[in-house]
C-alpha atoms as a PDB file:
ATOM      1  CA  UNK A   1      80.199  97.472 132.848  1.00  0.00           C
ATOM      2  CA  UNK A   2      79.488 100.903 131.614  1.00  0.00           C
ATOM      3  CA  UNK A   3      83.101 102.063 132.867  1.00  0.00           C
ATOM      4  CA  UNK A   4      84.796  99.336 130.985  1.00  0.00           C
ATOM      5  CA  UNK A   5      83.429 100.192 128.186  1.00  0.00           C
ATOM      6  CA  UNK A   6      84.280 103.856 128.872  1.00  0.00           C
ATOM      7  CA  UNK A   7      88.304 102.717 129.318  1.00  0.00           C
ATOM      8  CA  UNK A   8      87.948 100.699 126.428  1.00  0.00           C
ATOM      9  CA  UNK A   9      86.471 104.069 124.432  1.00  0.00           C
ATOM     10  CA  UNK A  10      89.600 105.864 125.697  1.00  0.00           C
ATOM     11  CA  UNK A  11      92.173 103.855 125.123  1.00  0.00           C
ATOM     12  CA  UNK A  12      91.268 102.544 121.414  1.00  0.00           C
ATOM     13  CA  UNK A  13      90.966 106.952 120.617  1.00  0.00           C
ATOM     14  CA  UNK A  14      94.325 107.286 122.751  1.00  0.00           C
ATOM     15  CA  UNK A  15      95.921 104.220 120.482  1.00  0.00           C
ATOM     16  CA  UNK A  16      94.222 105.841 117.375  1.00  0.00           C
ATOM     17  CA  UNK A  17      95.510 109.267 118.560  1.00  0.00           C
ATOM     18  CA  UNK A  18      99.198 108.103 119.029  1.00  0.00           C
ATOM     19  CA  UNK A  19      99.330 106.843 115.643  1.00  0.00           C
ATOM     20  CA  UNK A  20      98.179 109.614 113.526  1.00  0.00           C
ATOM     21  CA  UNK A  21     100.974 111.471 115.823  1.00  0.00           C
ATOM     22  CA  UNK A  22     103.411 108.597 114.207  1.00  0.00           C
ATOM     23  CA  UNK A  23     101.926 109.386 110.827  1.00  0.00           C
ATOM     24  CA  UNK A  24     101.811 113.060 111.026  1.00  0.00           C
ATOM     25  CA  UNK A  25     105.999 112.586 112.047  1.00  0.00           C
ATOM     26  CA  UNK A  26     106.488 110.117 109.394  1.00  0.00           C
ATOM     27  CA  UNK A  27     104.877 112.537 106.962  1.00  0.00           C
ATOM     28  CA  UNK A  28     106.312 115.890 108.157  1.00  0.00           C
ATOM     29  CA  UNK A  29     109.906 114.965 109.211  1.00  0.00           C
ATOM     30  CA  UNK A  30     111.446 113.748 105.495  1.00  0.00           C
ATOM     31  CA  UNK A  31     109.591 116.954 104.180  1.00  0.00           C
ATOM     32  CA  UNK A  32     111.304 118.784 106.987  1.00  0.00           C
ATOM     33  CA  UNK A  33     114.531 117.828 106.015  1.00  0.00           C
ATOM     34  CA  UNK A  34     114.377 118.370 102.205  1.00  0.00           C
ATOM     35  CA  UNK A  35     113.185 121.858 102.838  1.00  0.00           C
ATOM     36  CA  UNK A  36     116.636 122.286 105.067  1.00  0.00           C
ATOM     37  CA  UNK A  37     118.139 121.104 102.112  1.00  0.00           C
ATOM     38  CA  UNK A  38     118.950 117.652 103.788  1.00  0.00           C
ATOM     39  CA  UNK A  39     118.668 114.013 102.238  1.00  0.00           C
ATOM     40  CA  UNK A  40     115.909 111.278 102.586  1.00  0.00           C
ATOM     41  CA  UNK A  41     116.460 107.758 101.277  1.00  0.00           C
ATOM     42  CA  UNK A  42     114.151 106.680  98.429  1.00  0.00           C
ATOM     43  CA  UNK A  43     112.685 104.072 100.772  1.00  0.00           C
ATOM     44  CA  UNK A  44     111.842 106.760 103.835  1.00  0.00           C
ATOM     45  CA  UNK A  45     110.194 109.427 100.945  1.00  0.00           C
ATOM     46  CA  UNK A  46     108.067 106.548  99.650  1.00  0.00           C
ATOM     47  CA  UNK A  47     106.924 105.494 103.400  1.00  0.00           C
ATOM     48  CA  UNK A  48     106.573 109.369 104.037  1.00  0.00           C
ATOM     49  CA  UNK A  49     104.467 110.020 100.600  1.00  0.00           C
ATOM     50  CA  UNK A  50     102.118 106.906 102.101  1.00  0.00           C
ATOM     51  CA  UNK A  51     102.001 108.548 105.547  1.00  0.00           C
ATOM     52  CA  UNK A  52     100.896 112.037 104.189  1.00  0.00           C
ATOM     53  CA  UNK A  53      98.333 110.590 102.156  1.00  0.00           C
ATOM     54  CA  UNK A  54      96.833 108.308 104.914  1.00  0.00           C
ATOM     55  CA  UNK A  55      96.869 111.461 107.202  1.00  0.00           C
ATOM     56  CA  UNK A  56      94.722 113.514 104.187  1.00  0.00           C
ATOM     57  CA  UNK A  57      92.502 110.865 104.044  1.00  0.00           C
ATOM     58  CA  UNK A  58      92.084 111.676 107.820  1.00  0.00           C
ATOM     59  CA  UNK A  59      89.811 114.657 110.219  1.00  0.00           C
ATOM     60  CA  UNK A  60      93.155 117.152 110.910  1.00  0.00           C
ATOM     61  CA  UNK A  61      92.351 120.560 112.017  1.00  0.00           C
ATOM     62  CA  UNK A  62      93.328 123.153 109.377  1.00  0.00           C
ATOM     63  CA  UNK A  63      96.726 124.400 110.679  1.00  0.00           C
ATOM     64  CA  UNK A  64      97.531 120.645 110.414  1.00  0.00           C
ATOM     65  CA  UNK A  65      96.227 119.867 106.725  1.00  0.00           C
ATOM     66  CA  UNK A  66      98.148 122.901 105.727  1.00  0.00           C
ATOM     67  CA  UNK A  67     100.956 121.167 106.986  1.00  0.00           C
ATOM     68  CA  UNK A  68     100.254 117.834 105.564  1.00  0.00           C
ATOM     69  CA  UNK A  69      99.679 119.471 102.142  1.00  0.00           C
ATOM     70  CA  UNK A  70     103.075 121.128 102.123  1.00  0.00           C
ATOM     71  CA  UNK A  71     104.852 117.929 103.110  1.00  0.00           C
ATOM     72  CA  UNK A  72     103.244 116.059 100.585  1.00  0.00           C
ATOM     73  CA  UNK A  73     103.874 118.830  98.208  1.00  0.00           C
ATOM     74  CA  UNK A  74     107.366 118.719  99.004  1.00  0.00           C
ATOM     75  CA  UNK A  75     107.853 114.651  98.592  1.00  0.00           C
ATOM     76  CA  UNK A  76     106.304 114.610  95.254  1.00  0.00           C
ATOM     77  CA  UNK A  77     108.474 117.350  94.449  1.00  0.00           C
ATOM     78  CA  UNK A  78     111.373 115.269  95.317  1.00  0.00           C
ATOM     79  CA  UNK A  79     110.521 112.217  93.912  1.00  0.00           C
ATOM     80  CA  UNK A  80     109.866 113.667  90.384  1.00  0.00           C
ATOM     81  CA  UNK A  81     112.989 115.109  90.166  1.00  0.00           C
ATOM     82  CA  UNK A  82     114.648 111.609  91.324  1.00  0.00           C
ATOM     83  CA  UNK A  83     112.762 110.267  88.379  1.00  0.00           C
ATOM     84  CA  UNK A  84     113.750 112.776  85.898  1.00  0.00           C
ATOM     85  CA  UNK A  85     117.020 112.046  87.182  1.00  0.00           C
ATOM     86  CA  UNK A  86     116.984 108.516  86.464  1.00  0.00           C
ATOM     87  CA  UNK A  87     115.587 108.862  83.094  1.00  0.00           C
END
């Protein structure tokens, strides 16, 4: 009994760990590619500005919040300017 419980442990943190990897890749890719001076669609910023915000809201290790922070930095950047753009 006690080892199921043990594989259950390991594979809800392993299921938990593979998504914050998916949200730390949604977050940091779009960023990635306006800072190479590429383009994002307005649908993938606005899925990558919820992605870096669920991942601040998370336990990252510092080089990884820096990371997060600059992304997200990055995305708002880009999404006021679309605005200002539009208005």
């Amino acid at each position: 009994m006690k080892r199921l419980a043990l594989v259950l442990l390991l594979s809800s943190l392993s299921i938990h760990g593979a998504a914050a990897v998916s949200d730390l890749s949604h977050c940091l890719d779009p960023a990635t590619k306006l800072d190479a001076g590429g383009d994002v669609s307005d649908k993938e910023l606005t899925a990558a500005r919820q992605a870096c915000a669920q991942l601040k809201q998370s336990r990252l290790d510092e080089s990884s919040r820096l990371r997060v922070d600059h992304a997200a930095s990055t995305i708002s950047d880009e999404q006021q300017h679309r605005q200002a753009k539009h208005h």
